[in-house]
Protein backbone atom coordinates (compact mmCIF):
# COMPACT_ATOMS: atom_id res chain seq x y z
CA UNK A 1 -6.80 0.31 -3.61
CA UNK A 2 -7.15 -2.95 -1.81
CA UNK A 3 -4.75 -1.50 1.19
CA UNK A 4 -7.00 2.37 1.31
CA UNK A 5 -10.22 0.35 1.39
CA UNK A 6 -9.35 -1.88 4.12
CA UNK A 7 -7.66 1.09 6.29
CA UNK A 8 -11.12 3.41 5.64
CA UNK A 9 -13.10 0.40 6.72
CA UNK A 10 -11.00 -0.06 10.00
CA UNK A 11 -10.26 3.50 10.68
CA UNK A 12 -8.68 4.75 13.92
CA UNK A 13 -11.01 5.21 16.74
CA UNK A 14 -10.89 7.54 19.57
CA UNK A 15 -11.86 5.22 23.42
CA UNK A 16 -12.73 8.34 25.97
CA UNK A 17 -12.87 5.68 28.30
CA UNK A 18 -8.96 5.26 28.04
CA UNK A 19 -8.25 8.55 26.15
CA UNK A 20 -6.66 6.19 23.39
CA UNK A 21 -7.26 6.59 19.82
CA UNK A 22 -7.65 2.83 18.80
CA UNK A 23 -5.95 1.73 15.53
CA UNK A 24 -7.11 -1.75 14.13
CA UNK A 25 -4.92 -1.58 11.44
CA UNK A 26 -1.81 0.66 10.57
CA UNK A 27 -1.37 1.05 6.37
CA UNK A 28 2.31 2.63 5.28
CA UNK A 29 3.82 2.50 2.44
CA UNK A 30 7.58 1.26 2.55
CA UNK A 31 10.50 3.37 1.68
CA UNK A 32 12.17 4.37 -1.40
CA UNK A 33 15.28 1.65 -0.41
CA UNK A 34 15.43 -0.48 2.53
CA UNK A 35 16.64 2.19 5.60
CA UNK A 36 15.47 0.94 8.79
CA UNK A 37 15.84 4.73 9.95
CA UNK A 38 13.37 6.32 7.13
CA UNK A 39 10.80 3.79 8.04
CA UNK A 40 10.62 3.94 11.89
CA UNK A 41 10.13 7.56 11.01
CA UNK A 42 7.48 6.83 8.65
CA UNK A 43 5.98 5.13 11.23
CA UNK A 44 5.81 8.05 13.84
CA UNK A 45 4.62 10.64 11.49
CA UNK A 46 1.68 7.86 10.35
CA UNK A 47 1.04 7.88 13.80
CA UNK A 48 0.83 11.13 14.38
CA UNK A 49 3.53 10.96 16.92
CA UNK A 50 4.50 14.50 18.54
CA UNK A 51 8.23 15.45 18.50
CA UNK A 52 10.51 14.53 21.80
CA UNK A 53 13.37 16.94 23.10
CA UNK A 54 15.52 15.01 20.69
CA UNK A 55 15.14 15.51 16.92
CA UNK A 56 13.59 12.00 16.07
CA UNK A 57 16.18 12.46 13.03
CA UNK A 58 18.74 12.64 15.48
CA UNK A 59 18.27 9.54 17.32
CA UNK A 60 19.90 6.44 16.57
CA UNK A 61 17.85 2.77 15.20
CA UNK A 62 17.21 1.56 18.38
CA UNK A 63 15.94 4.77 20.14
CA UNK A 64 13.49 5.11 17.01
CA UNK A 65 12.79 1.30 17.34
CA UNK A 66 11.94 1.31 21.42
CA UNK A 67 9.82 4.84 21.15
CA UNK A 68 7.98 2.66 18.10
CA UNK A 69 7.38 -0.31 20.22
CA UNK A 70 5.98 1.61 22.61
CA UNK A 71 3.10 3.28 20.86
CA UNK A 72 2.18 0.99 18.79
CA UNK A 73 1.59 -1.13 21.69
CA UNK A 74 -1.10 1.42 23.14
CA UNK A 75 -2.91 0.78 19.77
CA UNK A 76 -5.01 -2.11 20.01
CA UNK A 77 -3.20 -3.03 16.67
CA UNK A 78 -4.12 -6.27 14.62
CA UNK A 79 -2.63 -5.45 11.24
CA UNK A 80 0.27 -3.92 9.66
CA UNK A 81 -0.11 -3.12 6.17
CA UNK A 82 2.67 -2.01 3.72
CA UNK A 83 2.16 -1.09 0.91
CA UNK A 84 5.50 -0.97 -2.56
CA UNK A 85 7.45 -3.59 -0.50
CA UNK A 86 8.92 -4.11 -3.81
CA UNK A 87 11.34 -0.75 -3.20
CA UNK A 88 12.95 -2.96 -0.90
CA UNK A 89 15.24 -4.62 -4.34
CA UNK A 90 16.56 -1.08 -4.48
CA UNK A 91 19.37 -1.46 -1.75
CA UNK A 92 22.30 -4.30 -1.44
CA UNK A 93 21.22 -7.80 -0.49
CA UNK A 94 22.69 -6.60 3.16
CA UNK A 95 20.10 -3.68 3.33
CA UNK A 96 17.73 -6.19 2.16
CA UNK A 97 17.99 -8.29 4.88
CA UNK A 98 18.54 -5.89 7.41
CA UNK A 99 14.87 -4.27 6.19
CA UNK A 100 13.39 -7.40 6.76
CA UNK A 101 14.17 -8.43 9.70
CA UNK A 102 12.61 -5.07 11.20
CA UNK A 103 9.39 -6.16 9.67
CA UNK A 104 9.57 -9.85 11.47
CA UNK A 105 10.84 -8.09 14.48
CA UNK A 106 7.83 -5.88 14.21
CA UNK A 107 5.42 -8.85 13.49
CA UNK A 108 6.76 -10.67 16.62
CA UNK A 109 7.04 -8.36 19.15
CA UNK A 110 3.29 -6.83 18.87
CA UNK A 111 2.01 -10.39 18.09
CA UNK A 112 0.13 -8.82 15.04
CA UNK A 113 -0.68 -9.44 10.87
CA UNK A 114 1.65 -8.41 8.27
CA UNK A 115 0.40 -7.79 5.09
CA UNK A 116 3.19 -6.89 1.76
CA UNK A 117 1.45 -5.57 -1.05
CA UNK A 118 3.71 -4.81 -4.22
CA UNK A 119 4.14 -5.50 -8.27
CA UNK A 120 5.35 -9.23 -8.66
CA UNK A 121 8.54 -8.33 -7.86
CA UNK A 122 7.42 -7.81 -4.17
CA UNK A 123 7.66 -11.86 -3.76
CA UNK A 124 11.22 -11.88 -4.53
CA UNK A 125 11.79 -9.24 -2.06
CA UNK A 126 10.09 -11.04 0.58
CA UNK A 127 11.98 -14.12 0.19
CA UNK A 128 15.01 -12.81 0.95
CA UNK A 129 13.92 -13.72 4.66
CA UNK A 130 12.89 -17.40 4.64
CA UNK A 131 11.76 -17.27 7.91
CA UNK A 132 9.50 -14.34 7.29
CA UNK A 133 8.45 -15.81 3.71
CA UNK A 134 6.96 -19.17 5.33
CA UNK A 135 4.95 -17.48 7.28
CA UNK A 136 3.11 -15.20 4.76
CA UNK A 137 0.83 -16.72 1.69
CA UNK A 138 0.78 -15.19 -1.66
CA UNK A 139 -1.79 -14.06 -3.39
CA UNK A 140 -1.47 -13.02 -7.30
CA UNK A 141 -4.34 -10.72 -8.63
CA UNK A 142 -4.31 -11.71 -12.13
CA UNK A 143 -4.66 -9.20 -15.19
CA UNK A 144 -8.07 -8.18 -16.88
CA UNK A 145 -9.12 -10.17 -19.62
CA UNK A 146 -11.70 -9.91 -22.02
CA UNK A 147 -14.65 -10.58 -20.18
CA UNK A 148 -18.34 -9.68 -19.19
CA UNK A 149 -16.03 -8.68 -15.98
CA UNK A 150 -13.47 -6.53 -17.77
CA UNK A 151 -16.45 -4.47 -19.25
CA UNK A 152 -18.34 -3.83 -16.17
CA UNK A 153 -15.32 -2.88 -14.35
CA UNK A 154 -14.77 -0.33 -17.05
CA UNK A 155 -18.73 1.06 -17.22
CA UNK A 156 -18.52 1.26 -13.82
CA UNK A 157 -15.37 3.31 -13.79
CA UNK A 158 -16.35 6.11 -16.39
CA UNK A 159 -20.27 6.01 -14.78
CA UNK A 160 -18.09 7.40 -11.73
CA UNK A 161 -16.61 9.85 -13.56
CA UNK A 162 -18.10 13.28 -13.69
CA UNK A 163 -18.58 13.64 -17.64
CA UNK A 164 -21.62 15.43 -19.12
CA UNK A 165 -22.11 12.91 -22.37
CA UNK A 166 -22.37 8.78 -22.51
CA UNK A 167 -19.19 7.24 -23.34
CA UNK A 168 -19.16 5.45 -26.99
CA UNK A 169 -16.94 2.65 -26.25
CA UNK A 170 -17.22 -0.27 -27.78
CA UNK A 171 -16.12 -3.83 -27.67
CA UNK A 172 -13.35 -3.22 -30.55
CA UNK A 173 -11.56 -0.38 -27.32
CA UNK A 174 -12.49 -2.75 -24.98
CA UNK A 175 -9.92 -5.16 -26.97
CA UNK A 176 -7.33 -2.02 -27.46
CA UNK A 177 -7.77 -1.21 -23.91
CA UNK A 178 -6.33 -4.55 -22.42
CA UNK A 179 -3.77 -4.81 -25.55
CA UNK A 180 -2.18 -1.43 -24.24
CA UNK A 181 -2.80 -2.05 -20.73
CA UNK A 182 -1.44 -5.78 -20.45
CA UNK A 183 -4.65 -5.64 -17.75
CA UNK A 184 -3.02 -4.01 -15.57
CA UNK A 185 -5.43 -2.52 -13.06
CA UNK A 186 -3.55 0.72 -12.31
CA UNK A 187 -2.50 1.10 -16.39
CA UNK A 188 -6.58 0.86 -17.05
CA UNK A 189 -7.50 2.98 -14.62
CA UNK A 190 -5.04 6.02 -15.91
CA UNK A 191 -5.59 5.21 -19.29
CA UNK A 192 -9.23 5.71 -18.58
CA UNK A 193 -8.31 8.79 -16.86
CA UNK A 194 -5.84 10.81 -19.78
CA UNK A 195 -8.57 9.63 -22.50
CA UNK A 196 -11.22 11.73 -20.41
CA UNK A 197 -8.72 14.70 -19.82
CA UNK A 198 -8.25 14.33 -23.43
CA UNK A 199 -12.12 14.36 -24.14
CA UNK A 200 -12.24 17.69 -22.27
CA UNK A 201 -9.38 19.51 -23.63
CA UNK A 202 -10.99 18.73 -27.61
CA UNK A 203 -14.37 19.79 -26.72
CA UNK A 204 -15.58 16.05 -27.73
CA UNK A 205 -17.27 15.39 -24.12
């Protein structure tokens, strides 16, 4: 959520002067494992990149990394965001590596941010690169608690919801909501989301 918000509030814009289409900040979201391959080609179609003569699929890493380069350098780029770096623990520790040192190559070459977002797992992935880990800070978002926070957070969250009677929460599922939850921002928000389904389907909204 963090990631969307930031990408909406520095969209792409289009510079007639130039006939660029400006882009502060470039959000993706990494690949299933680490493949260098799958990700320079996540990167074209984020860009919006228009096919070559040559099946992009049929070129080899460093074709794909060169034809990369070279539009992300017409950008005006600041910031590379990517979002589930944590899929990177899904391939060998030689994959691992490999994956990473695209995304220091990447940070060094256009002189820009790199942001990892991920579960807590994401740290261990990142530190498979020293060099790369020392140069990014972590930050830990920690779980709800029971707080005048926690229950703002969640009357704000059903107020946004499109449901013709009040909610009758109370503090007592306030309590049951973090004890199934863990506080987990993405648990509470579909928990929220199947117990208003549910208040549909029954007729009780």
């Amino acid at each position: 959520m963090i990631a969307r918000n930031l990408s909406r509030k520095y969209a792409p814009e289009y510079d007639p002067a130039s006939g660029i289409t400006r882009t502060p900040l470039l959000l993706l979201q990494a690949p299933p494992a680490p493949d260098e391959r799958r990700f320079y080609l996540h990167i074209l179609a984020a860009l919006g990149a228009p096919a070559t003569a040559l099946s992009a699929r049929a070129q080899n890493v460093a074709s794909l990394e060169v034809r990369v380069i070279a539009l992300l350098r017409d950008l005006g780029l600041r910031m590379i965001m990517i979002d589930e770096v944590h899929n990177l623990l899904a391939g060998t520790h030689r994959e691992q590596r490999r994956f990473l040192n695209v995304l220091r190559y990447l940070s060094n070459e256009l002189e820009v941010s790199l942001v990892c977002l991920g579960v807590s797992e994401a740290v261990d992935a990142i530190r498979g690169d020293i060099q790369l880990a020392r140069r990014l800070d972590e930050h830990h978002l920690p779980n709800w608690r029971d707080d005048a926070e926690f229950s703002d957070m969640i009357q704000t969250l059903i107020a946004a919801m499109p449901l013709e009677k009040k909610s009758n929460l109370k503090v007592k599922s306030f309590k049951q909501i973090l004890a199934l939850t863990g506080g987990v921002t993405s648990r509470i928000f579909a928990l929220i989301k199947d117990l208003s389904i549910y208040a549909i389907v029954t007729g009780d909204e």
